[in-house]
C-alpha atoms as a PDB file:
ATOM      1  CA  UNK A   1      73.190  78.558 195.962  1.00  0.00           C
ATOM      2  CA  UNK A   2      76.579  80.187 194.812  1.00  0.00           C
ATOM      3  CA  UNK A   3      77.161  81.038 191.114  1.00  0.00           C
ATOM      4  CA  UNK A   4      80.188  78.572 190.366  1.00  0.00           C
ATOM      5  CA  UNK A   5      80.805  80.246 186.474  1.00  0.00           C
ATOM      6  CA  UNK A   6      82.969  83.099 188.965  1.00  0.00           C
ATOM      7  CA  UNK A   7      84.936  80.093 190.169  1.00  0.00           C
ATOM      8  CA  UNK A   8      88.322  79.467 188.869  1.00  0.00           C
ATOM      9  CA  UNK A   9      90.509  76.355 188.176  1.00  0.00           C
ATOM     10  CA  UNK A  10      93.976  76.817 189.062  1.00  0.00           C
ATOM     11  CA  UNK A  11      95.297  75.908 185.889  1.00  0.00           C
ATOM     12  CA  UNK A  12      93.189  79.025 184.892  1.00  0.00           C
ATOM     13  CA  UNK A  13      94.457  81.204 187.631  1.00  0.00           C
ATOM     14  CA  UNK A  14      97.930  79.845 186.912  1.00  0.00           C
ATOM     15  CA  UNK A  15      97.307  80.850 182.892  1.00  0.00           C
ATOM     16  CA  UNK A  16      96.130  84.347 183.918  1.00  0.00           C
ATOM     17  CA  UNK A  17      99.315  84.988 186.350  1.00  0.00           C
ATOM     18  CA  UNK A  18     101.539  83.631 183.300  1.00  0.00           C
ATOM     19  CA  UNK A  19      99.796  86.113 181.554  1.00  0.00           C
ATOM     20  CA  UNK A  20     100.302  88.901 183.714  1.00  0.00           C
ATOM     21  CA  UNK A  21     103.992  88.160 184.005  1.00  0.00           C
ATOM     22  CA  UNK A  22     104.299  88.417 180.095  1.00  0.00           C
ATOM     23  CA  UNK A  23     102.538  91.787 179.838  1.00  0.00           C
ATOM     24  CA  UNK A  24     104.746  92.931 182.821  1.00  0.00           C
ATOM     25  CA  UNK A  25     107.780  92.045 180.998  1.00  0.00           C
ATOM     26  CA  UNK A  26     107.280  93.467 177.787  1.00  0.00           C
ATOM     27  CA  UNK A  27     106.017  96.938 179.583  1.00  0.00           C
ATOM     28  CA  UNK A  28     109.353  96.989 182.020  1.00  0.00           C
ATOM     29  CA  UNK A  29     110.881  96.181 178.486  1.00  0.00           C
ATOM     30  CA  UNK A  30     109.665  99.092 176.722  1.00  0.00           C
ATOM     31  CA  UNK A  31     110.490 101.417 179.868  1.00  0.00           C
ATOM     32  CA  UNK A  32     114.216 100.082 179.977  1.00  0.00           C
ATOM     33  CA  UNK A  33     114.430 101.011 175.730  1.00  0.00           C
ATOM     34  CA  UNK A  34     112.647 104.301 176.404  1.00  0.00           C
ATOM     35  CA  UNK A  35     115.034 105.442 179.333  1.00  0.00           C
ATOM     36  CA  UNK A  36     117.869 104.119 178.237  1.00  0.00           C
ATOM     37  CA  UNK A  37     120.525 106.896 177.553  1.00  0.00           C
ATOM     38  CA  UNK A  38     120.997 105.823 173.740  1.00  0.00           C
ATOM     39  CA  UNK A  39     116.970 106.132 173.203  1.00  0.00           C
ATOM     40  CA  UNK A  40     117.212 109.164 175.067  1.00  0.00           C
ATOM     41  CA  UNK A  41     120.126 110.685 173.328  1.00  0.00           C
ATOM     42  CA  UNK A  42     118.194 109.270 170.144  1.00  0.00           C
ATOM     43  CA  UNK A  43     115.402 110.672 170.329  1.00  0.00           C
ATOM     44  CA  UNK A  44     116.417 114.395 171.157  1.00  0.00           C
ATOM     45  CA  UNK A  45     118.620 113.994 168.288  1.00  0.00           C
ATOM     46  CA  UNK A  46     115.429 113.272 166.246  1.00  0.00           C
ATOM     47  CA  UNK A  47     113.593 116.484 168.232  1.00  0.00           C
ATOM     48  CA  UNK A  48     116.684 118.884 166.872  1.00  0.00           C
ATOM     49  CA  UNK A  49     116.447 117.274 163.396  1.00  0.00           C
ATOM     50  CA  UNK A  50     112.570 118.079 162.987  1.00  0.00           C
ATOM     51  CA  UNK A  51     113.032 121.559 164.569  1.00  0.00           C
ATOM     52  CA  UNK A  52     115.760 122.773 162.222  1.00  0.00           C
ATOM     53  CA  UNK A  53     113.935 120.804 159.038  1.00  0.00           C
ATOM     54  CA  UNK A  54     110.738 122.618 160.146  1.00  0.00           C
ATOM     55  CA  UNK A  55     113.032 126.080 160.332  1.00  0.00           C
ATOM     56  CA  UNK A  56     114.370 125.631 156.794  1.00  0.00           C
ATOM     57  CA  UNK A  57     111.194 124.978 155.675  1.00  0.00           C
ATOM     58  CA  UNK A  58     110.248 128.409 156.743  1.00  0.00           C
ATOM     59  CA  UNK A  59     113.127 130.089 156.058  1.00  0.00           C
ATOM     60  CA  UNK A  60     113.195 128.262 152.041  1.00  0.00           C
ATOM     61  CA  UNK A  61     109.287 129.600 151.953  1.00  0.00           C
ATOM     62  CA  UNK A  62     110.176 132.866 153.006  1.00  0.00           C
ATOM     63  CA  UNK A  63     113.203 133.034 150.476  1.00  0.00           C
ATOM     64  CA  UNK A  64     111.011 132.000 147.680  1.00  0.00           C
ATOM     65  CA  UNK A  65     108.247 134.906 148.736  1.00  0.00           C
ATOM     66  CA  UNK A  66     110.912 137.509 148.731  1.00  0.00           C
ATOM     67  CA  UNK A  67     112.480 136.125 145.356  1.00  0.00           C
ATOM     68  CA  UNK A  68     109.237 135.874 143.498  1.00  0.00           C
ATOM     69  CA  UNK A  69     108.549 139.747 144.674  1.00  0.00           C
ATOM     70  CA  UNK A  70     111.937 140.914 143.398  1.00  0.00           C
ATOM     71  CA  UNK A  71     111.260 139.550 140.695  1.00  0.00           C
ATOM     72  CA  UNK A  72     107.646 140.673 139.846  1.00  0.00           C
ATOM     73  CA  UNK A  73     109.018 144.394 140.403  1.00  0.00           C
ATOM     74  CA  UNK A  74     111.588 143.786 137.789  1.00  0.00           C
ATOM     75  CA  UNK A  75     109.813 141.047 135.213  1.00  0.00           C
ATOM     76  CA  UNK A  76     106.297 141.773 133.846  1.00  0.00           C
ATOM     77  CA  UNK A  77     103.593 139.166 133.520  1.00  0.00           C
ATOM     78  CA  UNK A  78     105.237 137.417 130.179  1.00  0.00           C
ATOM     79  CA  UNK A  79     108.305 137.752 131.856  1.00  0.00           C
ATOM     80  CA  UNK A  80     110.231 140.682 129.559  1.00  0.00           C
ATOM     81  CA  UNK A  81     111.938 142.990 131.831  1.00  0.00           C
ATOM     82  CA  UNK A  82     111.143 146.220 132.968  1.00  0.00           C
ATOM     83  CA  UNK A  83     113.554 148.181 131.816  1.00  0.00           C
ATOM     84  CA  UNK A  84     111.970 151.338 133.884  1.00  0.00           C
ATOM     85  CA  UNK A  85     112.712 149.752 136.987  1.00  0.00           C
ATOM     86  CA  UNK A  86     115.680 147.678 135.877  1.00  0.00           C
ATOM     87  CA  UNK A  87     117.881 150.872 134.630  1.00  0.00           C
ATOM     88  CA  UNK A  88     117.697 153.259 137.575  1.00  0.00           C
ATOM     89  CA  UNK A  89     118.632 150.307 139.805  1.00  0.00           C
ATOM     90  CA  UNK A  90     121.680 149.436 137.981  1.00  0.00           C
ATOM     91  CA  UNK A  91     122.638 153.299 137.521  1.00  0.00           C
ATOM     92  CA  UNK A  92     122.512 153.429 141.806  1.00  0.00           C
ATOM     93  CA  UNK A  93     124.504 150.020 141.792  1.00  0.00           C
ATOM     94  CA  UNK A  94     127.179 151.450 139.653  1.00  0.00           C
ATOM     95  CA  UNK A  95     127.371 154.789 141.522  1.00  0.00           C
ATOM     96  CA  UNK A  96     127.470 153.021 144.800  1.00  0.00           C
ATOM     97  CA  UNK A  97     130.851 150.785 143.362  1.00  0.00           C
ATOM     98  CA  UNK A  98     132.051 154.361 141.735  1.00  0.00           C
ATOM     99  CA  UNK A  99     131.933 155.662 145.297  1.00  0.00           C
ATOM    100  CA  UNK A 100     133.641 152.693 146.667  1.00  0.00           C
ATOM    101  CA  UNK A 101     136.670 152.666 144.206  1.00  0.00           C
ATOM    102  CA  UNK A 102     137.151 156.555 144.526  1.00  0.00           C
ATOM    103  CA  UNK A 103     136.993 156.235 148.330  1.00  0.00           C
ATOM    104  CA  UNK A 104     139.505 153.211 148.491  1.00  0.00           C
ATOM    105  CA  UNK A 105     142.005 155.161 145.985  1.00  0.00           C
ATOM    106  CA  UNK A 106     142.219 157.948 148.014  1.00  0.00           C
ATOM    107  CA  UNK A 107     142.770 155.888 150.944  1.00  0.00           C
ATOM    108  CA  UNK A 108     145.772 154.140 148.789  1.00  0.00           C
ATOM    109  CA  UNK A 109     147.080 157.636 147.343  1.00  0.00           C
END
């Protein structure tokens, strides 16, 4: 004898098609958002965003490392300067702008 609990009404087979159609529709839905040129346009947009947020990130974290170095070689641990490193720094810095205003006189003169 046949096993009649694989045998369908066709109220049942018209439910499952109705179904079928539904899921169909909201998946050609979805494609027609995700190819449309705005979601497209959108979404590249949001790809550039992340990439240069991600790069700033970097670049801020690298800032702050160079920053805090500087600044240990020129502040001690309680944060007094160090005068042995600060003085022969500015002494340079000052020569180097001596240079430049005797060089662009004589250029003038």
């Amino acid at each position: 004898m046949a096993d009649t609990s694989d045998i369908r009404t066709p109220a049942q087979i018209e439910a499952d098609i109705k179904r079928r159609r539904e899921v169909l529709a909201e998946t050609l839905d979805e494609i027609g958002v995700r190819v449309h040129p705005k979601t497209i346009v959108g979404d590249a947009k949001a790809k550039v965003v992340s990439n240069i947020d991600h790069t700033l990130g970097r670049a801020y974290v690298g800032v702050n490392r160079a920053v805090t170095d500087v600044k240990g070689r020129f502040v001690d641990e309680e944060g007094a300067p160090r005068l042995e490193r600060i003085v022969p720094v500015a002494l340079v810095a000052v020569g180097l702008v001596g240079l430049l205003a005797l060089g662009t006189r004589r250029r003038k003169g």
